[in-house]
C-alpha atoms as a PDB file:
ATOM      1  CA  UNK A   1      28.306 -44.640 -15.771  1.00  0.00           C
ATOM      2  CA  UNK A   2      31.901 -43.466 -14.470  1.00  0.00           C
ATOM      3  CA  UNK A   3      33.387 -42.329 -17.305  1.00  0.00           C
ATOM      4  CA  UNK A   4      37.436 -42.104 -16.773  1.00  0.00           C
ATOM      5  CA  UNK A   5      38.771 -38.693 -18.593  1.00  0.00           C
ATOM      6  CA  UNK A   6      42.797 -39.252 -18.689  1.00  0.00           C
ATOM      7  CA  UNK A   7      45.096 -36.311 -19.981  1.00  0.00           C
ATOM      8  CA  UNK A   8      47.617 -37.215 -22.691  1.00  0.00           C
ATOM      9  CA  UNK A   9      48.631 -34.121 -23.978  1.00  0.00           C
ATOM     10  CA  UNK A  10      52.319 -32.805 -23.621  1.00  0.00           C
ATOM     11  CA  UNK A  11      50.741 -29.861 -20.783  1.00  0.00           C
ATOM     12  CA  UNK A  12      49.171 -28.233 -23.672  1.00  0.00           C
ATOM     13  CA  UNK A  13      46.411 -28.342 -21.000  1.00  0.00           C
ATOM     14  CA  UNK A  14      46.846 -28.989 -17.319  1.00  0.00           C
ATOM     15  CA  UNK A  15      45.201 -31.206 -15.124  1.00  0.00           C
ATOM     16  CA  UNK A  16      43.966 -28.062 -13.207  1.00  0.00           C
ATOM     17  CA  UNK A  17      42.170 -26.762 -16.798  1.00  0.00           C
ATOM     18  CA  UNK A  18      41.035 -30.227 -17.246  1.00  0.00           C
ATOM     19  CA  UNK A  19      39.037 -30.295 -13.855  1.00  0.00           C
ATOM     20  CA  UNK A  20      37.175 -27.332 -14.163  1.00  0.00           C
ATOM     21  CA  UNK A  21      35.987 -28.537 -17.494  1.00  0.00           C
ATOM     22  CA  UNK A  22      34.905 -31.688 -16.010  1.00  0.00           C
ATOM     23  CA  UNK A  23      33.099 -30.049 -13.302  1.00  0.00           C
ATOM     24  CA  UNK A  24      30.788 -28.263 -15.557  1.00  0.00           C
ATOM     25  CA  UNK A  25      30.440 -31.205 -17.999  1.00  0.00           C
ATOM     26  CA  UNK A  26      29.328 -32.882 -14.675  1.00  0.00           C
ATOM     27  CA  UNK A  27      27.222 -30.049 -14.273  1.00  0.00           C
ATOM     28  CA  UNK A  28      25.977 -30.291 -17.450  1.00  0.00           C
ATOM     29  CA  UNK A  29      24.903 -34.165 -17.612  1.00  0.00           C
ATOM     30  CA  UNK A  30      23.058 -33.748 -14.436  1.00  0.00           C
ATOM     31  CA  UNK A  31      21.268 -30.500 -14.591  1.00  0.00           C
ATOM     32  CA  UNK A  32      20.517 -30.038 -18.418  1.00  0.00           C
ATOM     33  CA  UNK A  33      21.343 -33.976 -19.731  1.00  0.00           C
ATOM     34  CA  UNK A  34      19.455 -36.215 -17.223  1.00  0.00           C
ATOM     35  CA  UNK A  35      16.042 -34.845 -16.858  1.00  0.00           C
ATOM     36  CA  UNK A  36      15.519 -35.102 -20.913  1.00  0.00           C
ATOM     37  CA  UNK A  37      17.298 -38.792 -21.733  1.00  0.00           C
ATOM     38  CA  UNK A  38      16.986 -40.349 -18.220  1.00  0.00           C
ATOM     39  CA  UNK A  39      20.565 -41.202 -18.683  1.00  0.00           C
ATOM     40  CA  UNK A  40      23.663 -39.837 -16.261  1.00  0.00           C
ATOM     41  CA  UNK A  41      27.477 -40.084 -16.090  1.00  0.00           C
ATOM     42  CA  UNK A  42      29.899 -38.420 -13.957  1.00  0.00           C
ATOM     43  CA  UNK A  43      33.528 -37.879 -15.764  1.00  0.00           C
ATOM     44  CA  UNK A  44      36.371 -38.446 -13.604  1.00  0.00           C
ATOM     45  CA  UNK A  45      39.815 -36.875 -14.273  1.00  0.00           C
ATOM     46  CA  UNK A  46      42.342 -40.335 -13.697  1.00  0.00           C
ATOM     47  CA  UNK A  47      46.322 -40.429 -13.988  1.00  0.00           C
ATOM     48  CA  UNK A  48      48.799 -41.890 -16.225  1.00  0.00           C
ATOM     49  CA  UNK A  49      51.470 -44.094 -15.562  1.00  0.00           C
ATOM     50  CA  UNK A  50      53.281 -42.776 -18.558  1.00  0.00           C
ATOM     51  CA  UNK A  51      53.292 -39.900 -20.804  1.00  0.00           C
ATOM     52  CA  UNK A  52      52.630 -41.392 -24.203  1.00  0.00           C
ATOM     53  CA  UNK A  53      50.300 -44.235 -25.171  1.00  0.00           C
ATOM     54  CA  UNK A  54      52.090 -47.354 -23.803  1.00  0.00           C
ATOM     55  CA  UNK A  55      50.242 -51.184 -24.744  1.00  0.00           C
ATOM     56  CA  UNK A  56      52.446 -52.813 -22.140  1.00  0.00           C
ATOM     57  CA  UNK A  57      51.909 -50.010 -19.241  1.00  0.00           C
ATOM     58  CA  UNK A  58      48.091 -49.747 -19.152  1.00  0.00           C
ATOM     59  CA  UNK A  59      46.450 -47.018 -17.642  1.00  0.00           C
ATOM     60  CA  UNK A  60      43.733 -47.652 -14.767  1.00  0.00           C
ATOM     61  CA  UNK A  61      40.887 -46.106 -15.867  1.00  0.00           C
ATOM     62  CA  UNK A  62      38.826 -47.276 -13.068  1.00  0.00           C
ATOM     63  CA  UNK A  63      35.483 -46.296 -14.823  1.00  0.00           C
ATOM     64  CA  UNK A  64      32.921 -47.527 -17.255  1.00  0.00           C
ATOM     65  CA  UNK A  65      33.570 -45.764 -20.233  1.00  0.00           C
ATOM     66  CA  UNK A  66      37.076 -43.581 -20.867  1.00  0.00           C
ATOM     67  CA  UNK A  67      37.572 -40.419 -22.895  1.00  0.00           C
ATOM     68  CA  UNK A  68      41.502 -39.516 -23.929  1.00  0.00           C
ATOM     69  CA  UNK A  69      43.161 -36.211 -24.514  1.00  0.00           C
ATOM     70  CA  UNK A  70      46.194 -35.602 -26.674  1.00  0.00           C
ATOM     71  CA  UNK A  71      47.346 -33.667 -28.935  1.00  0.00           C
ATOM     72  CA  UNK A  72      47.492 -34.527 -31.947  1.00  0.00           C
ATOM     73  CA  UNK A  73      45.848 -37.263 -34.591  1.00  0.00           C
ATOM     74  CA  UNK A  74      49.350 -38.444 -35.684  1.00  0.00           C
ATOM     75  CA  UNK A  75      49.335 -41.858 -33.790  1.00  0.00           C
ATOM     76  CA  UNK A  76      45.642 -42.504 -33.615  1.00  0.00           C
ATOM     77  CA  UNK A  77      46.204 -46.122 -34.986  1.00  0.00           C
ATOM     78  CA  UNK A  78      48.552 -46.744 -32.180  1.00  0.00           C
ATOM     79  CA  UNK A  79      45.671 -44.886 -29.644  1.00  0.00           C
ATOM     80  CA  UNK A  80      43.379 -47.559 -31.122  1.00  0.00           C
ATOM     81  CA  UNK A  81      45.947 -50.254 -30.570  1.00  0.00           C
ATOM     82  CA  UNK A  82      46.765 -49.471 -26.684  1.00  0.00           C
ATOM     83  CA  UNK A  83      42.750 -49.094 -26.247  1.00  0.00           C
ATOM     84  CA  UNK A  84      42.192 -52.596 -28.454  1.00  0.00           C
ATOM     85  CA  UNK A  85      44.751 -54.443 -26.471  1.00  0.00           C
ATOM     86  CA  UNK A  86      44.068 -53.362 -22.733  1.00  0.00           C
ATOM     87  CA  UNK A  87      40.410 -52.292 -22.616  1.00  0.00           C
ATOM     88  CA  UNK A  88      38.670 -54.372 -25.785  1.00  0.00           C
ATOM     89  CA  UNK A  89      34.955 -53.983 -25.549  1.00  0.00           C
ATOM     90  CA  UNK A  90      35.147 -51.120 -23.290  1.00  0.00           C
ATOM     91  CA  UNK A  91      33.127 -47.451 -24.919  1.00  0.00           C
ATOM     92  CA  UNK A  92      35.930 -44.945 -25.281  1.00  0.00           C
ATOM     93  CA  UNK A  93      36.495 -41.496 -27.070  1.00  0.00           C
ATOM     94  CA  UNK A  94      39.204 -39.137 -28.243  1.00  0.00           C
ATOM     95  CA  UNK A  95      39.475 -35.571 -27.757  1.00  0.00           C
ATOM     96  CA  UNK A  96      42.607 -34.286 -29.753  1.00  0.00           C
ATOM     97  CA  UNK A  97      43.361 -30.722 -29.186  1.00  0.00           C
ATOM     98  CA  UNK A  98      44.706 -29.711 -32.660  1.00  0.00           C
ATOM     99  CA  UNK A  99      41.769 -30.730 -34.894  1.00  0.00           C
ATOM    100  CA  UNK A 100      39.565 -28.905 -32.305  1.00  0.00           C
ATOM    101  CA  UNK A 101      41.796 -25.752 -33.346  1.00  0.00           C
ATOM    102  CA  UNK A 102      41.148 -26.432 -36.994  1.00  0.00           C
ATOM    103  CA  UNK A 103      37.367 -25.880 -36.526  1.00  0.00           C
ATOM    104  CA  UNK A 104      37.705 -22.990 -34.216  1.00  0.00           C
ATOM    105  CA  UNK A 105      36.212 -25.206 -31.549  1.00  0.00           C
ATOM    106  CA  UNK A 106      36.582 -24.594 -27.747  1.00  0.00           C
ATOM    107  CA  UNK A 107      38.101 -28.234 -26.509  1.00  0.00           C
ATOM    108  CA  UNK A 108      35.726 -27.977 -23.610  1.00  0.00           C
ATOM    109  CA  UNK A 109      32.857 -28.192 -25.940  1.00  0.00           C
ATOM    110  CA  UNK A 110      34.384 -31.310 -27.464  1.00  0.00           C
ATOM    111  CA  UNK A 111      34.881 -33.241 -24.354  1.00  0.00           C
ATOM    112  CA  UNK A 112      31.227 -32.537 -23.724  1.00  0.00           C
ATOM    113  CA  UNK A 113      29.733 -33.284 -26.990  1.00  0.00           C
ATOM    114  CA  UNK A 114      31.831 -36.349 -26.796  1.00  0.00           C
ATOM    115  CA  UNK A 115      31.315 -37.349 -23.139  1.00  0.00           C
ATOM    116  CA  UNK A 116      27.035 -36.662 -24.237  1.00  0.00           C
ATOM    117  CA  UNK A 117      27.382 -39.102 -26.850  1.00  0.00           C
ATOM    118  CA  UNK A 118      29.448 -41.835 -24.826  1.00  0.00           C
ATOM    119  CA  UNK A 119      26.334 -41.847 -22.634  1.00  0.00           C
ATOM    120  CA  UNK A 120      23.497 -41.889 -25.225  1.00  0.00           C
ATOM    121  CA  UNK A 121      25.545 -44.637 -27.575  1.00  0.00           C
ATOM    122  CA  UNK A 122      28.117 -45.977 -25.712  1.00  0.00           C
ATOM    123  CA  UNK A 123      28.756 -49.071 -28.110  1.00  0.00           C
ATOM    124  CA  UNK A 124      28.224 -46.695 -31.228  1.00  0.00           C
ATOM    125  CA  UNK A 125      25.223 -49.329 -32.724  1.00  0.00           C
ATOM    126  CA  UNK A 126      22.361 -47.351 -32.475  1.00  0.00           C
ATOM    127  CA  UNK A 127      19.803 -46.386 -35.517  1.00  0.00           C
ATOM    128  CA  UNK A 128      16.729 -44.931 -35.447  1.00  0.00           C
ATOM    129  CA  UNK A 129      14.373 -45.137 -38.191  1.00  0.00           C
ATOM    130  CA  UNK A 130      13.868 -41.435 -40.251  1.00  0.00           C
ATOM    131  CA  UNK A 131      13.535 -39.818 -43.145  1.00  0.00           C
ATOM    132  CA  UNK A 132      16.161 -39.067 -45.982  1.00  0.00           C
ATOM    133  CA  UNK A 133      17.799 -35.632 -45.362  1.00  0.00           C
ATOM    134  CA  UNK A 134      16.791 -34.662 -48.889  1.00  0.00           C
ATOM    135  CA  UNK A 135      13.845 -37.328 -49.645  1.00  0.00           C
ATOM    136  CA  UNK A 136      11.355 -37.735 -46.906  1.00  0.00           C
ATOM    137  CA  UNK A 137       9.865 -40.520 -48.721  1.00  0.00           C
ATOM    138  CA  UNK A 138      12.317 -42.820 -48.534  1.00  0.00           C
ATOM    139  CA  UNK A 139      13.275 -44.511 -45.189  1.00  0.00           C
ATOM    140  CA  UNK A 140      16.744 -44.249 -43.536  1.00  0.00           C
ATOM    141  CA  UNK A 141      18.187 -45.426 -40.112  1.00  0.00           C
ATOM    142  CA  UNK A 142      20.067 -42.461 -38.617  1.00  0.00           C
ATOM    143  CA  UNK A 143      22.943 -42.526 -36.112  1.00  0.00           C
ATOM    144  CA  UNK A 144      22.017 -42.067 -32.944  1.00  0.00           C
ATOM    145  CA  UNK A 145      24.119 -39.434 -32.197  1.00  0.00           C
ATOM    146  CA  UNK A 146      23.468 -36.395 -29.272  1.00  0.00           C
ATOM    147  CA  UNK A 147      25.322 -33.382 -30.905  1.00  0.00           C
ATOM    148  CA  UNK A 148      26.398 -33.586 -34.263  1.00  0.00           C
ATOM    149  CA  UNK A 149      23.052 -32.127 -35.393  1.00  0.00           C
ATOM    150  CA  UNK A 150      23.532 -29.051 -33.236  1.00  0.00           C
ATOM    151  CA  UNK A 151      27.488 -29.157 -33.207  1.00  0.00           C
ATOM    152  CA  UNK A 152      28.217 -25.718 -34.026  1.00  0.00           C
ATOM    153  CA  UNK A 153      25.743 -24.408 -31.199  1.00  0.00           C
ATOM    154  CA  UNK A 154      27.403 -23.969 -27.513  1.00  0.00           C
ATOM    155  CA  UNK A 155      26.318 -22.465 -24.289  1.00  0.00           C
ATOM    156  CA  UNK A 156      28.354 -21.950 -21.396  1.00  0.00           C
ATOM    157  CA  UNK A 157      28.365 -23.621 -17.773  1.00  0.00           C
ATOM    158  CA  UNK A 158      30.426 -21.414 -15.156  1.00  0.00           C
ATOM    159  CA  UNK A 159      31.709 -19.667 -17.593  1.00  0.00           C
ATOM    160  CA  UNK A 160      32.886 -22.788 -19.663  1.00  0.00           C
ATOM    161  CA  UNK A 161      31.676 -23.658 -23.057  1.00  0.00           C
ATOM    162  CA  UNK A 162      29.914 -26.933 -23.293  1.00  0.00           C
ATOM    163  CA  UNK A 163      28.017 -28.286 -26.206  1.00  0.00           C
ATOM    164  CA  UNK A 164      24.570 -28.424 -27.261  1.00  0.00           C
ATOM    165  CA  UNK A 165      22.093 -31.306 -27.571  1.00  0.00           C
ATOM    166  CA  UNK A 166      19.492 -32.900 -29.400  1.00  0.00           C
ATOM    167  CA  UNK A 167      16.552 -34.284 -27.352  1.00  0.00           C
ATOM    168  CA  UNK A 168      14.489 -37.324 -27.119  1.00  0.00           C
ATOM    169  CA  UNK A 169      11.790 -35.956 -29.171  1.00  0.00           C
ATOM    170  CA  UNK A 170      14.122 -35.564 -31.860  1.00  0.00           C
ATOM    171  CA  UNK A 171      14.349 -38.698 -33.225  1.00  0.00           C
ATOM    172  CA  UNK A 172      10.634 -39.092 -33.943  1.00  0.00           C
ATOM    173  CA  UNK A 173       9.043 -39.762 -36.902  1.00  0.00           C
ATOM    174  CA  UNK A 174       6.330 -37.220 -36.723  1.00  0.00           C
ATOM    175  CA  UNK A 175       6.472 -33.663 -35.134  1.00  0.00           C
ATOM    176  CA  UNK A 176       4.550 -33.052 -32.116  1.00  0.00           C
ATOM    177  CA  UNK A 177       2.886 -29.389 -31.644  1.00  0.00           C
ATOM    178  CA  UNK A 178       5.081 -27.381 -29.170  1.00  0.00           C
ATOM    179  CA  UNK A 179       7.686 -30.094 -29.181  1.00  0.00           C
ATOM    180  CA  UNK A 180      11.249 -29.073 -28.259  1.00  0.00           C
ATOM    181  CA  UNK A 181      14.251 -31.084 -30.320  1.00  0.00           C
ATOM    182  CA  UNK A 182      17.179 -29.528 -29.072  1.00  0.00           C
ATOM    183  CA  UNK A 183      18.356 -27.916 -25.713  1.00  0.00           C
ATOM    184  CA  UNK A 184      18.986 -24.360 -26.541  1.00  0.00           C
ATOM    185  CA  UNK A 185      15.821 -24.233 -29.305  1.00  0.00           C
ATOM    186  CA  UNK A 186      17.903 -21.541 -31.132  1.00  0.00           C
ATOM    187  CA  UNK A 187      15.946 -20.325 -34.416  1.00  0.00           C
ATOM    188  CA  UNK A 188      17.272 -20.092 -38.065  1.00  0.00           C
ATOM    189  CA  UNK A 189      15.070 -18.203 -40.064  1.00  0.00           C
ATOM    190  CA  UNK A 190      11.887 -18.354 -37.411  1.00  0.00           C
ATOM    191  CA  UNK A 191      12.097 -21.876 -37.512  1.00  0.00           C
ATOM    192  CA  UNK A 192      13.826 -24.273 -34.446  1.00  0.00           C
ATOM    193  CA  UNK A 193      15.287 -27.885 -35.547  1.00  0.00           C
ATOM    194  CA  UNK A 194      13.251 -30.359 -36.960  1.00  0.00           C
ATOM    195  CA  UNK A 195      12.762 -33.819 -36.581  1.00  0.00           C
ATOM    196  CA  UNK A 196      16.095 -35.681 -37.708  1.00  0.00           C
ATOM    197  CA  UNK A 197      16.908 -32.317 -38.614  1.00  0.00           C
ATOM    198  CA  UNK A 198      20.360 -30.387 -39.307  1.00  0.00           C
ATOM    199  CA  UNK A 199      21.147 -26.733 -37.930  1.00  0.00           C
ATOM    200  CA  UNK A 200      23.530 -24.431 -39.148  1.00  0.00           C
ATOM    201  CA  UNK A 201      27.258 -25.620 -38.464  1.00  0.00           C
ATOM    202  CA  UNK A 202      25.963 -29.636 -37.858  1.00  0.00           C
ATOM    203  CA  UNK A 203      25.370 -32.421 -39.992  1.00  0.00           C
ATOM    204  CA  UNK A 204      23.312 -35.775 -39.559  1.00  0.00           C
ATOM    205  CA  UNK A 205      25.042 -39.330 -40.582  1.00  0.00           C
ATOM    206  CA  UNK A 206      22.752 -42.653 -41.791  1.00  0.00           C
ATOM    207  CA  UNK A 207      22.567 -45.921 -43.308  1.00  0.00           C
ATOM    208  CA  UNK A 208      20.980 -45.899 -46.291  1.00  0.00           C
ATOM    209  CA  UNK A 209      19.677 -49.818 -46.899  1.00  0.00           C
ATOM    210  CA  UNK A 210      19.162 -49.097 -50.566  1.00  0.00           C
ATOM    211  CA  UNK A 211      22.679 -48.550 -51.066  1.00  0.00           C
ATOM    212  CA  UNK A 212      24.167 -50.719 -48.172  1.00  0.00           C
ATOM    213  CA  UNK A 213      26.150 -47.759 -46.621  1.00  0.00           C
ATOM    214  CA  UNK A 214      26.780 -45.301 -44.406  1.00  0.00           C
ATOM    215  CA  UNK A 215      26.178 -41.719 -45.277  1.00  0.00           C
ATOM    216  CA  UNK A 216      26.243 -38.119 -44.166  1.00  0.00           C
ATOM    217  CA  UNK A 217      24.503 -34.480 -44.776  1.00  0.00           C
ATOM    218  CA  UNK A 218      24.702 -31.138 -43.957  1.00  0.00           C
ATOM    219  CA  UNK A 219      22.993 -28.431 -45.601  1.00  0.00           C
ATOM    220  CA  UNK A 220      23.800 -27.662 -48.943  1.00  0.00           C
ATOM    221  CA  UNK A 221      26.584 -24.507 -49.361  1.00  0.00           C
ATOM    222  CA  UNK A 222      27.061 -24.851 -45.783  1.00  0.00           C
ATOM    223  CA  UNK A 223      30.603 -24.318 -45.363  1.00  0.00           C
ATOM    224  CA  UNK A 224      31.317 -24.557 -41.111  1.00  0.00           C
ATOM    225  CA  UNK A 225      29.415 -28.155 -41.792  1.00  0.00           C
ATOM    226  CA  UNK A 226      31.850 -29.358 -44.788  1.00  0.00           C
ATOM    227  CA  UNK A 227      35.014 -28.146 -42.937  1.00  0.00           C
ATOM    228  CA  UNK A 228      34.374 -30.263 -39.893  1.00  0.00           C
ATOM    229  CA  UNK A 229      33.665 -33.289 -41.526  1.00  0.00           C
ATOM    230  CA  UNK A 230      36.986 -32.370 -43.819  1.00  0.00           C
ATOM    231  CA  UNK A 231      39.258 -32.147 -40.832  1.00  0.00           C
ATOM    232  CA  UNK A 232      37.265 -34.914 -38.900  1.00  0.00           C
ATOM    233  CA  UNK A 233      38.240 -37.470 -41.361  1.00  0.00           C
ATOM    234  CA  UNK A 234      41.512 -36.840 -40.497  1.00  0.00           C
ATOM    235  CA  UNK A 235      40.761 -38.973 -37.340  1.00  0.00           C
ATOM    236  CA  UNK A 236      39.073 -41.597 -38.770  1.00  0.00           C
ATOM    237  CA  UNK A 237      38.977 -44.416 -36.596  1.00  0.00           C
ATOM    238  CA  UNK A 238      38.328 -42.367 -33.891  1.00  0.00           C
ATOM    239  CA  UNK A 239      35.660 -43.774 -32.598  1.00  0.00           C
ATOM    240  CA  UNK A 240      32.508 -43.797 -35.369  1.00  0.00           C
ATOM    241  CA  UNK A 241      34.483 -44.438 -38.030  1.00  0.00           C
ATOM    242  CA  UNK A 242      36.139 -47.357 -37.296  1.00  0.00           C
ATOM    243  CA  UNK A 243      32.971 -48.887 -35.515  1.00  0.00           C
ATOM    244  CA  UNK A 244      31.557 -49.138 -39.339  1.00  0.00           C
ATOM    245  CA  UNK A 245      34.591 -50.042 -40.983  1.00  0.00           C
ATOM    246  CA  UNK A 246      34.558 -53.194 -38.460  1.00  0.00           C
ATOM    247  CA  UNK A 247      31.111 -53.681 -39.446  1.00  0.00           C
ATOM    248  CA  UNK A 248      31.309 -53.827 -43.192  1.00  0.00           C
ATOM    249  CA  UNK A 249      34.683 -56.100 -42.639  1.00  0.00           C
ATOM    250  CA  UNK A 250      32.377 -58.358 -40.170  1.00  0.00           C
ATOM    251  CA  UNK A 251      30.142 -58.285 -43.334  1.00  0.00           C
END
C-alpha cells in the first residue's frame, strides 16, 4: 500500500518537517510494523495544486490510501466533501494539528498511529469478537483498531516520536503464556496489556449487539483517556465516526 501524505496546513509545518516524519513512520512500518501483522505501507509526501481543500481542483494522490494535514477541524465537513467527491471509496485519514495540541500530543505520533491503522483497517469494517470491557461474560465485537488501546504510549524513531501498537495476539480470546500484546510491553502496576485490553491514556471502542450500538471505554477516573475522546469528538466524521453514522443510516 502507497499511502499519499499531502500537507494542508497554512506552513504551520513544512514539507521539510513533514519528510523526516515520514521517513521514520516508514521506518517504523517496516522494521517494528511488518514482522508482527504481515502488513506494509510506505507513506509518500505528494503536492497540492491549491492551498485549501478545492472539490473542483483535485489533488493527485497517486497512492492507495491518503492521509491529510491541516490545521484545524473547522471545515472537516467540507474535507469530507472534497474526499467524497474526488476519491469515493478510497481509505483516507486526517491529521489536524490543533486537536493534536489539545491532548498534548506530538503530531508525528498522530500521523503514525493514523497511518498504522490505515494499514490494519483500511475500510474501517473490521470487528473482532471479545469480551465486554467491564463484563467478560458477555460477548462484544471490538474495533479493530492498532493504537487506540496504547494511544498515550510513544517511542521514538531517529529521534521522532511515533506511536505505539497493539499486536496480533491482542485480539484473542484467550491469553497465551508469555504472549506479548503490544509493542513496547510497558507495565502498569506489574502487569503488561491484556487481551482486548486498555492501558493508561487509551481506550477500546465496540459494538455491543444487545444494544445495537457502538460504544467506547477507558478506565474508570482515567482522565488523559476522557479528554481525548472529549476533544476527538470535535472531529467527528473524521474518519471512524462517520464510517458508523453511514452504517446506522444504511440501516
Amino acid at each position: 500500500m502507497i499511502i499519499s501524505i499531502i500537507n494542508f496546513t497554512n506552513e504551520s509545518l513544512s514539507d521539510e518537517e513533514i519528510q523526516k516524519a515520514i521517513r521514520a513512520i516508514n521506518r517504523q512500518i517496516k522494521e517494528d510494523f511488518e514482522p508482527y501483522w504481515s502488513m506494509g505501507a510506505c507513506l509518500r509526501l505528494e503536492g497540492k495544486i491549491e492551498t485549501n481543500l478545492n472539490k473542483e481542483n483535485p489533488v493527485d494522490i497517486r497512492g492507495d490510501a491518503v492521509i491529510y494535514i491541516k490545521d484545524t477541524v473547522d471545515d472537516v465537513k467540507n474535507a469530507l466533501g472534497y474526499h467524497d467527491k474526488n476519491y469515493h471509496g478510497i481509505p483516507y485519514g486526517f491529521v489536524f494539528a490543533d486537536l493534536v495540541k489539545q491532548y498534548n500530543e506530538n503530531w508525528t505520533a498522530t500521523l503514525s498511529h493514523e497511518a498504522l491503522e490505515l494499514i490494519g483497517d483500511p475500510e474501517v469494517n473490521l470487528l473482532a469478537a471479545g469480551p465486554h470491557p467491564e463484563n467478560p461474560n458477555k460477548e462484544v465485537f471490538h474495533w479493530y483498531e492498532m493504537c487506540d488501546a496504547v494511544q498515550n504510549e510513544t517511542y521514538k524513531i531517529d529521534e521522532i516520536e511515533v506511536s505505539n501498537f497493539v499486536l496480533p495476539l491482542y485480539f484473542t480470546t484467550n491469553e497465551e503464556e508469555g504472549s506479548r500484546n503490544d509493542f513496547l510491553g510497558r507495565k502498569y502496576n506489574g502487569k503488561t496489556l491484556k487481551s482486548f485490553g486498555v492501558n493508561p491514556g487509551g481506550y477500546v471502542g465496540f459494538y455491543d449487539p444487545s444494544k445495537k450500538e457502538h460504544d467506547t471505554y477507558s478506565m474508570k477516573g482515567d482522565k488523559r483517556a476522557e479528554e481525548r475522546m472529549i476533544i476527538k469528538t470535535k472531529a467527528a466524521g473524521a474518519r471512524r465516526a462517520i464510517r458508523y453514522q453511514n452504517i446506522h443510516k444504511n440501516n
